[in-house]
PDB file of N, CA and C in Angstrom:
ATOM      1  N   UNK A   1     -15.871  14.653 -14.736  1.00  0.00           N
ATOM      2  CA  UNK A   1     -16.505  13.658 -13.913  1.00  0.00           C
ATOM      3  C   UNK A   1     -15.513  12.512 -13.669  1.00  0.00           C
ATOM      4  N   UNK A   2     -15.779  11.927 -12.449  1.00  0.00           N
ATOM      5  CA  UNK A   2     -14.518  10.850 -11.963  1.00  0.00           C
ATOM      6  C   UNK A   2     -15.421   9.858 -12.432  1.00  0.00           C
ATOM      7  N   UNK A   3     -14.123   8.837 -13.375  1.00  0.00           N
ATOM      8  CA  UNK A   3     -14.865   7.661 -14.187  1.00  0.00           C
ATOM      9  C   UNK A   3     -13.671   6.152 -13.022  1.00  0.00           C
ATOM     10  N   UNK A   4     -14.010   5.737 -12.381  1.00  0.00           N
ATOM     11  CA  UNK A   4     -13.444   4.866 -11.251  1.00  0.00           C
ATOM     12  C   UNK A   4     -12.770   3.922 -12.575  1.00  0.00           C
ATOM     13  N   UNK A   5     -13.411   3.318 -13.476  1.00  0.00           N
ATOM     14  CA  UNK A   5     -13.318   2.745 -14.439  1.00  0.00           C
ATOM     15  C   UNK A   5     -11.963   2.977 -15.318  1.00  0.00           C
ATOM     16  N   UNK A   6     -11.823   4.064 -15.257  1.00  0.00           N
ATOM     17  CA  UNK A   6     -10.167   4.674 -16.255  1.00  0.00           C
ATOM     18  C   UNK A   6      -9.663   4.582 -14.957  1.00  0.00           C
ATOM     19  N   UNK A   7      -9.480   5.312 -14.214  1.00  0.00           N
ATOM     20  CA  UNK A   7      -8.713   5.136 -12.383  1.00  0.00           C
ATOM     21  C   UNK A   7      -8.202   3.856 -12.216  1.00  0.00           C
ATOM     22  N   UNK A   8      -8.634   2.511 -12.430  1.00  0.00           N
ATOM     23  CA  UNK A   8      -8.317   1.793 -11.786  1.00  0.00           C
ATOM     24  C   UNK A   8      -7.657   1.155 -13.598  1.00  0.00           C
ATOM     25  N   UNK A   9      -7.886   1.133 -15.005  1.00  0.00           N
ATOM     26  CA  UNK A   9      -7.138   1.131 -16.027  1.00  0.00           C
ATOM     27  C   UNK A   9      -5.754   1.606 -15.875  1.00  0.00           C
ATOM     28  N   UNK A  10      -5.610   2.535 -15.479  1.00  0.00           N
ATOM     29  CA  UNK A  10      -4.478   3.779 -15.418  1.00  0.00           C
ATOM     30  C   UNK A  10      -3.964   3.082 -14.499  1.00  0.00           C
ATOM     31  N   UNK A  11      -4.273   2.336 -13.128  1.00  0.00           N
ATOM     32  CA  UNK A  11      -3.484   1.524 -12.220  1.00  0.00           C
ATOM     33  C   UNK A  11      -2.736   0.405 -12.521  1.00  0.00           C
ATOM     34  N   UNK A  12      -3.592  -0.100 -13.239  1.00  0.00           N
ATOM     35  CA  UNK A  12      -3.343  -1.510 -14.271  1.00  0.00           C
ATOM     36  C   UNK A  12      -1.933  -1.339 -15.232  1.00  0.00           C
ATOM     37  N   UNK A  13      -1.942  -0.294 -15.222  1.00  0.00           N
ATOM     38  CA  UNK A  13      -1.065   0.235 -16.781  1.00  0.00           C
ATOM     39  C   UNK A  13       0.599   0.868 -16.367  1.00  0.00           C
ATOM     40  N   UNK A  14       0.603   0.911 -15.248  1.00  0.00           N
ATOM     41  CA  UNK A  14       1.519   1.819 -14.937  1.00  0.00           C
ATOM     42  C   UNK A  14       2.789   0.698 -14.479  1.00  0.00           C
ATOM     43  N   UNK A  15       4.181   1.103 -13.939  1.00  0.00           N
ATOM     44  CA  UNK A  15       5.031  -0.002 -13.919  1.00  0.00           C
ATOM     45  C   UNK A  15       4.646  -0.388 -12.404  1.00  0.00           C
ATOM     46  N   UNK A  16       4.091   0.661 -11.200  1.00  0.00           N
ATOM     47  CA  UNK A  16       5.062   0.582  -9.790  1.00  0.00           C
ATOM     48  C   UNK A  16       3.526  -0.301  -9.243  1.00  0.00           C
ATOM     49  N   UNK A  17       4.013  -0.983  -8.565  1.00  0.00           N
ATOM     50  CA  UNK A  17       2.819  -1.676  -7.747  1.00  0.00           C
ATOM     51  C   UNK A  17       1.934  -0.633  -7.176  1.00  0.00           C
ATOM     52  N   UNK A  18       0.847  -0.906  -7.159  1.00  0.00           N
ATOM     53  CA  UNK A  18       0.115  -0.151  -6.272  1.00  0.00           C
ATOM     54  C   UNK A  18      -0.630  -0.877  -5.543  1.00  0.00           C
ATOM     55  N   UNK A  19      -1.520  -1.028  -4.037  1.00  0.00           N
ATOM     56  CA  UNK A  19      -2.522  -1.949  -3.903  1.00  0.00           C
ATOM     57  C   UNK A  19      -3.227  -0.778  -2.699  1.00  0.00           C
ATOM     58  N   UNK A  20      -4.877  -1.169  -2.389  1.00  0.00           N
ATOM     59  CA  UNK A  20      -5.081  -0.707  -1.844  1.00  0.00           C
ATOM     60  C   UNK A  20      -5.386  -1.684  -0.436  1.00  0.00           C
ATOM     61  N   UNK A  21      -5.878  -0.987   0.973  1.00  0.00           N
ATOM     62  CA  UNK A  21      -6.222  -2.154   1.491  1.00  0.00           C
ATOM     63  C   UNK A  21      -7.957  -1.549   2.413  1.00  0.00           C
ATOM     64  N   UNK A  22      -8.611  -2.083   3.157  1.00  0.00           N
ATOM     65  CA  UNK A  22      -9.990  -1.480   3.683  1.00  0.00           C
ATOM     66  C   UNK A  22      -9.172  -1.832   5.093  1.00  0.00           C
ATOM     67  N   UNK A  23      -9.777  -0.731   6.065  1.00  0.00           N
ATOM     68  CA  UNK A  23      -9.468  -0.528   7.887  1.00  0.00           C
ATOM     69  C   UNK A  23      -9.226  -2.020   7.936  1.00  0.00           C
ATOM     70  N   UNK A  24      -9.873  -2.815   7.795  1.00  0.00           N
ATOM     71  CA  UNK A  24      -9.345  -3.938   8.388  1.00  0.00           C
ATOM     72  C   UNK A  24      -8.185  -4.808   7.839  1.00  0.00           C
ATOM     73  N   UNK A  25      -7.035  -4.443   6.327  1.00  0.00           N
ATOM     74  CA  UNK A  25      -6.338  -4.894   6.202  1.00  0.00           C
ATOM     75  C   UNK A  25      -7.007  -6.122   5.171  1.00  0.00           C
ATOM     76  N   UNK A  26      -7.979  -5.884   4.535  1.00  0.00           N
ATOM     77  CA  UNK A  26      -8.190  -6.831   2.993  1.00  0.00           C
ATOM     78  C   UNK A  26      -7.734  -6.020   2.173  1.00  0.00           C
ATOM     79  N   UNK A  27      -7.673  -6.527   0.981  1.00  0.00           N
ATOM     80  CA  UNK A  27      -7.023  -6.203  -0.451  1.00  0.00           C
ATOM     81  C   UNK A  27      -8.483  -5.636  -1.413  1.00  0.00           C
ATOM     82  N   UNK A  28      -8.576  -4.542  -1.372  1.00  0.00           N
ATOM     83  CA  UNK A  28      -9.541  -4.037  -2.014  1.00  0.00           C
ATOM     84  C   UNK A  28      -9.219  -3.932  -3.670  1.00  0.00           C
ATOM     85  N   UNK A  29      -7.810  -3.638  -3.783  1.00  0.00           N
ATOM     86  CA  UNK A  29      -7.136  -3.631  -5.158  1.00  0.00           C
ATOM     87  C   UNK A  29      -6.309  -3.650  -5.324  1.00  0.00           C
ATOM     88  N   UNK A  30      -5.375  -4.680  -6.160  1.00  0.00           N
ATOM     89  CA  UNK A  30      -3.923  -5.296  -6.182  1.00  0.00           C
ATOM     90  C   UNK A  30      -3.450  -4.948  -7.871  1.00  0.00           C
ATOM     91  N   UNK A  31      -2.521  -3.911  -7.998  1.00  0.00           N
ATOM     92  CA  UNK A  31      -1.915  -4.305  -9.986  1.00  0.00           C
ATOM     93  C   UNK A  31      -1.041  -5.124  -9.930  1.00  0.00           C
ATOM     94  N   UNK A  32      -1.097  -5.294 -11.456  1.00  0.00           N
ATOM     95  CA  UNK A  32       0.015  -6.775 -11.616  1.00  0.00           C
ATOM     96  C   UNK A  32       1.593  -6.325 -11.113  1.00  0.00           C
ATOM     97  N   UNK A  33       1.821  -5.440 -11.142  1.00  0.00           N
ATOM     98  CA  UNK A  33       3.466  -5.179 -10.430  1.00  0.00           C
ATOM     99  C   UNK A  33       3.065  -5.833  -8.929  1.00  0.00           C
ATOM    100  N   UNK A  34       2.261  -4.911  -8.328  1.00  0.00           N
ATOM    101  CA  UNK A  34       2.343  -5.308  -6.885  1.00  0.00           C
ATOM    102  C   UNK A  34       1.788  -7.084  -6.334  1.00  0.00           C
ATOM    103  N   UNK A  35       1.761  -7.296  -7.320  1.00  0.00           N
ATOM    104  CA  UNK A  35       1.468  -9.181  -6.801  1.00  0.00           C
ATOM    105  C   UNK A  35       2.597  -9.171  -6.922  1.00  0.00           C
ATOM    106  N   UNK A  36       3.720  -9.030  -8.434  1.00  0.00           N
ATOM    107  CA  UNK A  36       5.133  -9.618  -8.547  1.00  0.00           C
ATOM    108  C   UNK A  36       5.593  -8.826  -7.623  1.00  0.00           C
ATOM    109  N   UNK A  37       5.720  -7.988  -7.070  1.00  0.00           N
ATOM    110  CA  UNK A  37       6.516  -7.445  -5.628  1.00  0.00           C
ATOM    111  C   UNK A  37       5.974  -8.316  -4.733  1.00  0.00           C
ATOM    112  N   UNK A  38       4.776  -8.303  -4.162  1.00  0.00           N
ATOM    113  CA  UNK A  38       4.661  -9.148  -3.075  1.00  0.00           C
ATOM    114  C   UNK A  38       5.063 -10.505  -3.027  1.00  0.00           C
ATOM    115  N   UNK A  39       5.132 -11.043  -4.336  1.00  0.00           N
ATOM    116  CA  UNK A  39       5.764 -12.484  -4.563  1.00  0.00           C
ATOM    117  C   UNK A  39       6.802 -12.109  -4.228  1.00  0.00           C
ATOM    118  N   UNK A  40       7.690 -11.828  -4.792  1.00  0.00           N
ATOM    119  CA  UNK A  40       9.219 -11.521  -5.037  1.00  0.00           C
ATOM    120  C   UNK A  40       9.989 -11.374  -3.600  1.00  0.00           C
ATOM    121  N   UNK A  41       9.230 -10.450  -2.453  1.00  0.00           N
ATOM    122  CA  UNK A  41       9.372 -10.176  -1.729  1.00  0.00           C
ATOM    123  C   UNK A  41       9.360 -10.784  -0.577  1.00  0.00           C
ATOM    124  N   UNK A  42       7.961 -11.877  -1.198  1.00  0.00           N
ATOM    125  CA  UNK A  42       7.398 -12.196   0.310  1.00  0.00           C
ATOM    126  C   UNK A  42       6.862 -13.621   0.353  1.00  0.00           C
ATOM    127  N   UNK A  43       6.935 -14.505  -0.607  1.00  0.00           N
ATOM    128  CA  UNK A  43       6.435 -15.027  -1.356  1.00  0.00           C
ATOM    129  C   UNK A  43       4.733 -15.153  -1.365  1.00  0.00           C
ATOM    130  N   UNK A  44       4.121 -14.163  -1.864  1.00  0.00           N
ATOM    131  CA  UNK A  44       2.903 -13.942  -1.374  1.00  0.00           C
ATOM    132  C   UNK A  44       1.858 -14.498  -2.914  1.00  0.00           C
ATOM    133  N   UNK A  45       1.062 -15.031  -2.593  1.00  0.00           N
ATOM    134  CA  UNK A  45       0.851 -15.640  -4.229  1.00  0.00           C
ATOM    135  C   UNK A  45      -0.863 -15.803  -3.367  1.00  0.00           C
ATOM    136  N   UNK A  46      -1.615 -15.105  -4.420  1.00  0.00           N
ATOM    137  CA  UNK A  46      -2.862 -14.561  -3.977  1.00  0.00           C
ATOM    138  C   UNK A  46      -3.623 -14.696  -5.675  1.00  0.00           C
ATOM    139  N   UNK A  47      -4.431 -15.610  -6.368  1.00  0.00           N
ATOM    140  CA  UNK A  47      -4.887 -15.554  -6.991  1.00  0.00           C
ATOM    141  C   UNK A  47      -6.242 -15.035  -7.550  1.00  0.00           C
ATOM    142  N   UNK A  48      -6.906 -14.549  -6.250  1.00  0.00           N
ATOM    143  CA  UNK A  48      -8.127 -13.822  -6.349  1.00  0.00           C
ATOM    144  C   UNK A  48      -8.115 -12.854  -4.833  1.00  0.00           C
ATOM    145  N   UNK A  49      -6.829 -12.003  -5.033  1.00  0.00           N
ATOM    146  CA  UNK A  49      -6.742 -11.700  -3.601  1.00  0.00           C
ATOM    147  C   UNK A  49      -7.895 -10.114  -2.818  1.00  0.00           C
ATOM    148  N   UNK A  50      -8.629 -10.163  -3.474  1.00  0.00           N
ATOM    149  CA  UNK A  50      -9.642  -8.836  -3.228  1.00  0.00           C
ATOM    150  C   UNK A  50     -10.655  -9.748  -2.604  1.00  0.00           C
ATOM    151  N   UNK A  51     -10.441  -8.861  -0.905  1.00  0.00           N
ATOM    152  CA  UNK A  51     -11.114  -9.255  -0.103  1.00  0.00           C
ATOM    153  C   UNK A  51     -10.618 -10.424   0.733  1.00  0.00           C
ATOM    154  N   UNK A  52      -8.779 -10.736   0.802  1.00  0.00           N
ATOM    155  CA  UNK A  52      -8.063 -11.357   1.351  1.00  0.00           C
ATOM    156  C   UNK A  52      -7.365 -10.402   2.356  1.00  0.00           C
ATOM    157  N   UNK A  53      -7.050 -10.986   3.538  1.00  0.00           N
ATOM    158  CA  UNK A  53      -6.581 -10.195   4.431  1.00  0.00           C
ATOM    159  C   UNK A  53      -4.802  -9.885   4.211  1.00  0.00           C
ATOM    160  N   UNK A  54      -4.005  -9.122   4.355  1.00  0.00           N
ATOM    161  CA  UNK A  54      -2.787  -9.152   3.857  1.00  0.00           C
ATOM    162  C   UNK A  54      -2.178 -10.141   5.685  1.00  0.00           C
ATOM    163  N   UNK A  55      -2.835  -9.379   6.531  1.00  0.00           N
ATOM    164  CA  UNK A  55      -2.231 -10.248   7.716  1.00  0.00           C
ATOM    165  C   UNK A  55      -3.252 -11.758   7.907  1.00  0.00           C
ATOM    166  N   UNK A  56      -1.257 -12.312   8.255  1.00  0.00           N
ATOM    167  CA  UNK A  56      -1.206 -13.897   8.189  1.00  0.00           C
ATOM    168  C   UNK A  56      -1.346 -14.402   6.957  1.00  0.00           C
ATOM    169  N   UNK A  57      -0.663 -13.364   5.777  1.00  0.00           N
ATOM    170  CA  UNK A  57      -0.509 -14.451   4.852  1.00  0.00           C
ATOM    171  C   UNK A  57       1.156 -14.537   4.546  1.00  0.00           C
ATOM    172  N   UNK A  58       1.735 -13.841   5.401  1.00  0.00           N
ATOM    173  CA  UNK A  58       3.047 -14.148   5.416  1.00  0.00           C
ATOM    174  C   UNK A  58       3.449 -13.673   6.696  1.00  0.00           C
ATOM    175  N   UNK A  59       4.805 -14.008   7.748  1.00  0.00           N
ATOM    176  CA  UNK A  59       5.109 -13.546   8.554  1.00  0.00           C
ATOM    177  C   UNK A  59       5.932 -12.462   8.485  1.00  0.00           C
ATOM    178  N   UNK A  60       7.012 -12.047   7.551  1.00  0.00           N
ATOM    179  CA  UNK A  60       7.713 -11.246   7.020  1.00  0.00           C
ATOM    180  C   UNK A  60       7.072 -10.026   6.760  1.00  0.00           C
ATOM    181  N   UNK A  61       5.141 -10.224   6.536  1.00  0.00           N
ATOM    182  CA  UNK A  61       4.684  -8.996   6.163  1.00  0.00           C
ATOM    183  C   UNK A  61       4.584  -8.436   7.768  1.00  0.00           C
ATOM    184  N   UNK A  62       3.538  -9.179   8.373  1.00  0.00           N
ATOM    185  CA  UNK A  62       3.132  -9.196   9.233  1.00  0.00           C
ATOM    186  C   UNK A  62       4.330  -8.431  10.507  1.00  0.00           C
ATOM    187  N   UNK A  63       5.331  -9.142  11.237  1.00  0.00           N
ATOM    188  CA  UNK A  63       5.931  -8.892  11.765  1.00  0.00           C
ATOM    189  C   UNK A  63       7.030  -7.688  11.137  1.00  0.00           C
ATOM    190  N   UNK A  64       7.598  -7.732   9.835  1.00  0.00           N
ATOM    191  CA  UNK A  64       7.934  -6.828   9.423  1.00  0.00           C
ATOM    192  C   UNK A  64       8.300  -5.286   8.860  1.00  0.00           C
ATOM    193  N   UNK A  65       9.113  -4.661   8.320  1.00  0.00           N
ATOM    194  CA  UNK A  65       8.945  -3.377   8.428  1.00  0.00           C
ATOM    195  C   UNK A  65       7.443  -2.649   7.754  1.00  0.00           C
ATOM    196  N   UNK A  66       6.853  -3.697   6.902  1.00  0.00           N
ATOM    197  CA  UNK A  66       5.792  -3.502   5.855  1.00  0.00           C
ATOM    198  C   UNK A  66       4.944  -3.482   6.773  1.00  0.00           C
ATOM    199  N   UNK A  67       4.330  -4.420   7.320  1.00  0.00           N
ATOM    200  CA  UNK A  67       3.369  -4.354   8.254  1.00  0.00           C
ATOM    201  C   UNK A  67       3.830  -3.487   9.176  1.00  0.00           C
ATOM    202  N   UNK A  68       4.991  -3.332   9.996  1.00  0.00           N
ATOM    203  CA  UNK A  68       4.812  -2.258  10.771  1.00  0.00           C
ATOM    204  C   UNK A  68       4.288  -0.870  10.122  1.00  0.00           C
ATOM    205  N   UNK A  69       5.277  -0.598   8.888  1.00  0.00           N
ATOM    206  CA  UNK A  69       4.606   0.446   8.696  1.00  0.00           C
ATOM    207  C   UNK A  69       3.020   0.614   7.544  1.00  0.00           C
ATOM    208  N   UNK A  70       2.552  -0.711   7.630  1.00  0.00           N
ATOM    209  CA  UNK A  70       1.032  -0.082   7.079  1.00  0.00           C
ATOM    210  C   UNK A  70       0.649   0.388   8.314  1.00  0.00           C
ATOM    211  N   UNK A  71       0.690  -0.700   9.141  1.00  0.00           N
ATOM    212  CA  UNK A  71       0.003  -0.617  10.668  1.00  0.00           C
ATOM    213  C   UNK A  71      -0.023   0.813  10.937  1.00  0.00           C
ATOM    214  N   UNK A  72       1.391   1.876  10.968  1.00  0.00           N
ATOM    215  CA  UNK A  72       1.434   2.692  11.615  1.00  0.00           C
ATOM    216  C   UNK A  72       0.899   3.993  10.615  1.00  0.00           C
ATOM    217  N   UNK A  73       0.898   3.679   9.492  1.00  0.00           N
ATOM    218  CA  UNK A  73       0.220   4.695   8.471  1.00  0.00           C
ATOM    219  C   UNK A  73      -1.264   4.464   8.706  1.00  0.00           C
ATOM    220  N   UNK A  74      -1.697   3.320   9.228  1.00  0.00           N
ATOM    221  CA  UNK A  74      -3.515   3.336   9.324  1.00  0.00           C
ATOM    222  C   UNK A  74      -3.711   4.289  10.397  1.00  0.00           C
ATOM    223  N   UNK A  75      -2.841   4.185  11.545  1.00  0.00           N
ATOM    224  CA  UNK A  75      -2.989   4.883  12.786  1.00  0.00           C
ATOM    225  C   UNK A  75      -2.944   6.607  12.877  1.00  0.00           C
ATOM    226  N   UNK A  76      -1.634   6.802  12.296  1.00  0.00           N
ATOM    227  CA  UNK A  76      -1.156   8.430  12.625  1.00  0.00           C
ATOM    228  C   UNK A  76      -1.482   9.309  11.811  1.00  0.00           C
ATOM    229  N   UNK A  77      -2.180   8.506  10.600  1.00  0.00           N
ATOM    230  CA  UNK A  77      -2.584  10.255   9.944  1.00  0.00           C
ATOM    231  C   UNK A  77      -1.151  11.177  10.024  1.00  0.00           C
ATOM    232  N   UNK A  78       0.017  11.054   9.862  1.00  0.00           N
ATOM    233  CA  UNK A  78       0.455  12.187   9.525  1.00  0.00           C
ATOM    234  C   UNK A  78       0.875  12.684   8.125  1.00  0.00           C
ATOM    235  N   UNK A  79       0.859  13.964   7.740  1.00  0.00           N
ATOM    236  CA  UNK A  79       1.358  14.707   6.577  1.00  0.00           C
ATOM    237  C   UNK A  79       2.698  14.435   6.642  1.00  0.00           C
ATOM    238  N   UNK A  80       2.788  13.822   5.103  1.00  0.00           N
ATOM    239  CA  UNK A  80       4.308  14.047   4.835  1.00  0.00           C
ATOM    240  C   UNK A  80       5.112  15.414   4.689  1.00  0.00           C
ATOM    241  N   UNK A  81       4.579  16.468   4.715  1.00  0.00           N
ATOM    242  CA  UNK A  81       5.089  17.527   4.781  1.00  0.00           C
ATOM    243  C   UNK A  81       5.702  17.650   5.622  1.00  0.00           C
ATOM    244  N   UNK A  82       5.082  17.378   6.715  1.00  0.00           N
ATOM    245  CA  UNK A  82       5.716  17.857   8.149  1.00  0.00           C
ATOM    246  C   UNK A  82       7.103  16.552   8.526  1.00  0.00           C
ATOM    247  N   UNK A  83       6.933  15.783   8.204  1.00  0.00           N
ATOM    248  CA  UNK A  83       8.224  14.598   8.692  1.00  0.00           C
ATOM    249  C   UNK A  83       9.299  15.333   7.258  1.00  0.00           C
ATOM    250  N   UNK A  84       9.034  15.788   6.303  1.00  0.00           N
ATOM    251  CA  UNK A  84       9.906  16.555   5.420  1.00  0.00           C
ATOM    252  C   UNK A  84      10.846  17.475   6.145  1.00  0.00           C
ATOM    253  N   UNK A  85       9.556  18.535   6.573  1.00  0.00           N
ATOM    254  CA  UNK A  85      10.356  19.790   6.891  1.00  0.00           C
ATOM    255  C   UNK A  85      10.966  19.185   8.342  1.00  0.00           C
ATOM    256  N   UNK A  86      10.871  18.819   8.770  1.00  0.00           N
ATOM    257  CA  UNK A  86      11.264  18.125  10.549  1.00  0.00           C
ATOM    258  C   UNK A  86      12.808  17.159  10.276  1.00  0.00           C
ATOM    259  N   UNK A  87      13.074  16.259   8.807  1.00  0.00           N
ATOM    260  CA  UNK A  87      13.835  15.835   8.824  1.00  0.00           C
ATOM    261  C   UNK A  87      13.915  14.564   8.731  1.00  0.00           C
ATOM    262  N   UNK A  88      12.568  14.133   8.996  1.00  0.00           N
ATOM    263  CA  UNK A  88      12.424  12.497   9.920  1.00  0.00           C
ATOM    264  C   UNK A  88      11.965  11.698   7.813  1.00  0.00           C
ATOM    265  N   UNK A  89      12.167  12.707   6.827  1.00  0.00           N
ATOM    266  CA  UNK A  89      12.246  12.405   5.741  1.00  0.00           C
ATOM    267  C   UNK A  89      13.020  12.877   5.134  1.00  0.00           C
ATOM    268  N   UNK A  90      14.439  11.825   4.311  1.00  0.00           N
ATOM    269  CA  UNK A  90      15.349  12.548   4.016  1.00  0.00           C
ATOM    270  C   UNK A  90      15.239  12.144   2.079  1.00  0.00           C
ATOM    271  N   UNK A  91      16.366  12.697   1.411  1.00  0.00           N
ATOM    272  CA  UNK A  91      16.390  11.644   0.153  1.00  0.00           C
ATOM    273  C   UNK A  91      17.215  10.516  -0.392  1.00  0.00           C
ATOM    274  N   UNK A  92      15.881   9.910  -0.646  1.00  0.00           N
ATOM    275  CA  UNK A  92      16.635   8.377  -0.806  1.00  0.00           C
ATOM    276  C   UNK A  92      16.373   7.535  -0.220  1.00  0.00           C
ATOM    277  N   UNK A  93      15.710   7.950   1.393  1.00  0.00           N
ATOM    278  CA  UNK A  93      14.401   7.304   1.634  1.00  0.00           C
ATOM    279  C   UNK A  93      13.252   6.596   1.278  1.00  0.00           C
ATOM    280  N   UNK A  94      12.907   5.334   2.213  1.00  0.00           N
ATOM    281  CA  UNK A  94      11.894   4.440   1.640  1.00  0.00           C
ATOM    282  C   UNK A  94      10.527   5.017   1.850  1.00  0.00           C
ATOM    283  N   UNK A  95       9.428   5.394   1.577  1.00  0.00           N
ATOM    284  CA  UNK A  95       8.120   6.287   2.211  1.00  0.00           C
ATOM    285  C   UNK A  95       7.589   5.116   2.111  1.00  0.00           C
ATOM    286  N   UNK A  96       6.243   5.061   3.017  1.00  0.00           N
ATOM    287  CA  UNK A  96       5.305   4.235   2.956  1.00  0.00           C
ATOM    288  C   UNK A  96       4.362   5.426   3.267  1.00  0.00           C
ATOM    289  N   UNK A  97       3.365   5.893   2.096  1.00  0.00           N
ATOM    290  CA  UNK A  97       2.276   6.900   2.303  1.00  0.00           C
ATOM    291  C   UNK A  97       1.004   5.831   1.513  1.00  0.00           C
ATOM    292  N   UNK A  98       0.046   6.443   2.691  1.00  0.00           N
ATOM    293  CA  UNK A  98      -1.288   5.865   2.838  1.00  0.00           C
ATOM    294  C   UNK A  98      -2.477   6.996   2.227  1.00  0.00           C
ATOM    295  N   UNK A  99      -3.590   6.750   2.394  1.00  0.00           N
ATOM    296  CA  UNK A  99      -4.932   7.682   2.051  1.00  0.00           C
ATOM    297  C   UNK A  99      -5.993   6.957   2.390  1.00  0.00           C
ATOM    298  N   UNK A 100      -6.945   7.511   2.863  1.00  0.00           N
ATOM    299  CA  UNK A 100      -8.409   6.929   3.794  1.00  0.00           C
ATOM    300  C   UNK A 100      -9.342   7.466   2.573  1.00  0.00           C
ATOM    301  N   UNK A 101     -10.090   6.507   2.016  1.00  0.00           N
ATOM    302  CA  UNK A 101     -11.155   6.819   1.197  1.00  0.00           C
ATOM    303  C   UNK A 101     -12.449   6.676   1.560  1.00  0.00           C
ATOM    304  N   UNK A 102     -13.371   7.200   1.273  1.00  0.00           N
ATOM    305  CA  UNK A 102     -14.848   7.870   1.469  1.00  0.00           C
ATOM    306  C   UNK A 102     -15.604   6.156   1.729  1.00  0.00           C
ATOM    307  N   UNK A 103     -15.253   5.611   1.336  1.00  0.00           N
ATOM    308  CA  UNK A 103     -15.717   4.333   1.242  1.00  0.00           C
ATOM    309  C   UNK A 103     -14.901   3.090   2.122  1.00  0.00           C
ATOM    310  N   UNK A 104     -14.701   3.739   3.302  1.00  0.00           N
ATOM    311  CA  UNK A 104     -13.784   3.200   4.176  1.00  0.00           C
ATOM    312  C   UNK A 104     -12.358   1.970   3.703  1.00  0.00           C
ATOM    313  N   UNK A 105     -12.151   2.480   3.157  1.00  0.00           N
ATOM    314  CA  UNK A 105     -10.789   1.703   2.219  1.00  0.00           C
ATOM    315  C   UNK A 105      -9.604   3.045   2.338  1.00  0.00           C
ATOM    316  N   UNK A 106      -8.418   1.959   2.156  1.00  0.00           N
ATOM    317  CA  UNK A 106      -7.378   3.012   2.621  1.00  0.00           C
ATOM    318  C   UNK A 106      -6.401   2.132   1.337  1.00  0.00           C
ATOM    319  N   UNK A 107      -5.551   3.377   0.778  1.00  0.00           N
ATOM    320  CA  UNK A 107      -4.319   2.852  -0.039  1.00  0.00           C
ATOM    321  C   UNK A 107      -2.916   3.234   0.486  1.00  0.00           C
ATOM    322  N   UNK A 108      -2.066   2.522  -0.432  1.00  0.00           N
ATOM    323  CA  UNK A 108      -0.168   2.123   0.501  1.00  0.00           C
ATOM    324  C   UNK A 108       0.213   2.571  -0.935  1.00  0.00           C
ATOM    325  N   UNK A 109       1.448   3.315  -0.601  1.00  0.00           N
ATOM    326  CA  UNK A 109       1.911   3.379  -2.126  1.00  0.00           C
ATOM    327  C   UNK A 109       3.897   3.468  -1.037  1.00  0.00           C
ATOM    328  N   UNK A 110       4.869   3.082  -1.863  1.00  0.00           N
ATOM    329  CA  UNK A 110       6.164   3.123  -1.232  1.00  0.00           C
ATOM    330  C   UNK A 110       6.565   3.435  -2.292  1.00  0.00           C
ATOM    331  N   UNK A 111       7.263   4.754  -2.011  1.00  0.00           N
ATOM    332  CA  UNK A 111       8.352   5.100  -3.061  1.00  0.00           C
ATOM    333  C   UNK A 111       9.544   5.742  -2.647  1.00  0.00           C
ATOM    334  N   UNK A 112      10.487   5.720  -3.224  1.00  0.00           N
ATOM    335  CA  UNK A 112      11.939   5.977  -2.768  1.00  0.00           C
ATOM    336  C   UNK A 112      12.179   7.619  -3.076  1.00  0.00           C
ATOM    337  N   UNK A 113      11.938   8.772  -1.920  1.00  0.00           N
ATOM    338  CA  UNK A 113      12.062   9.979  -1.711  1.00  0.00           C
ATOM    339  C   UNK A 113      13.233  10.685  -2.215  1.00  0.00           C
TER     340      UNK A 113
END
């Protein structure tokens, strides 16, 4: 049985940021790495940020490669398989992969391919 409760422990616990965001770009769930990335990064400093919008709280996100590519991961639905086998993913590459959840919330995860 899925216990959401350990799921989101196990998020808490791990080193790499994770956050999720809902269709419209709030913060449904932020771990402590991914605040210090978004600080670090962006200077993004969000003390109760669930249910904060990520756009317009910095321009760097917003206009940037981050926001471009949440933006374009909310949109295209595509399988990373296929930008694999095609090329358009190589290694060593930055990914920005997304997921649409049942509960209209979507998650970002970036990791280096």
């Amino acid at each position: 049985m899925f216990d959401a409760t350990r799921s989101v422990d196990l998020l808490d616990r791990i080193g790499e940021g994770v956050f999720g965001l809902d269709r419209d770009g709030r913060f449904a769930y932020l771990n402590a790495p991914a605040r210090r990335l978004l600080h670090g990064m962006f200077g993004l400093e969000l003390p109760d940020p669930v249910g904060c919008l990520i756009w317009g709280q910095s321009p760097a996100i917003d206009a940037g490669p981050l926001g471009r590519a949440l933006r374009r991961a909310a949109a295209e639905h595509l399988p990373v398989t296929a930008a694999v086998q095609d090329g358009r993913i190589k290694r060593g590459d930055l990914v920005l992969m997304e997921a649409m959840g049942g509960g209209f919330t979507w998650g970002a995860a970036l990791v280096r391919w």
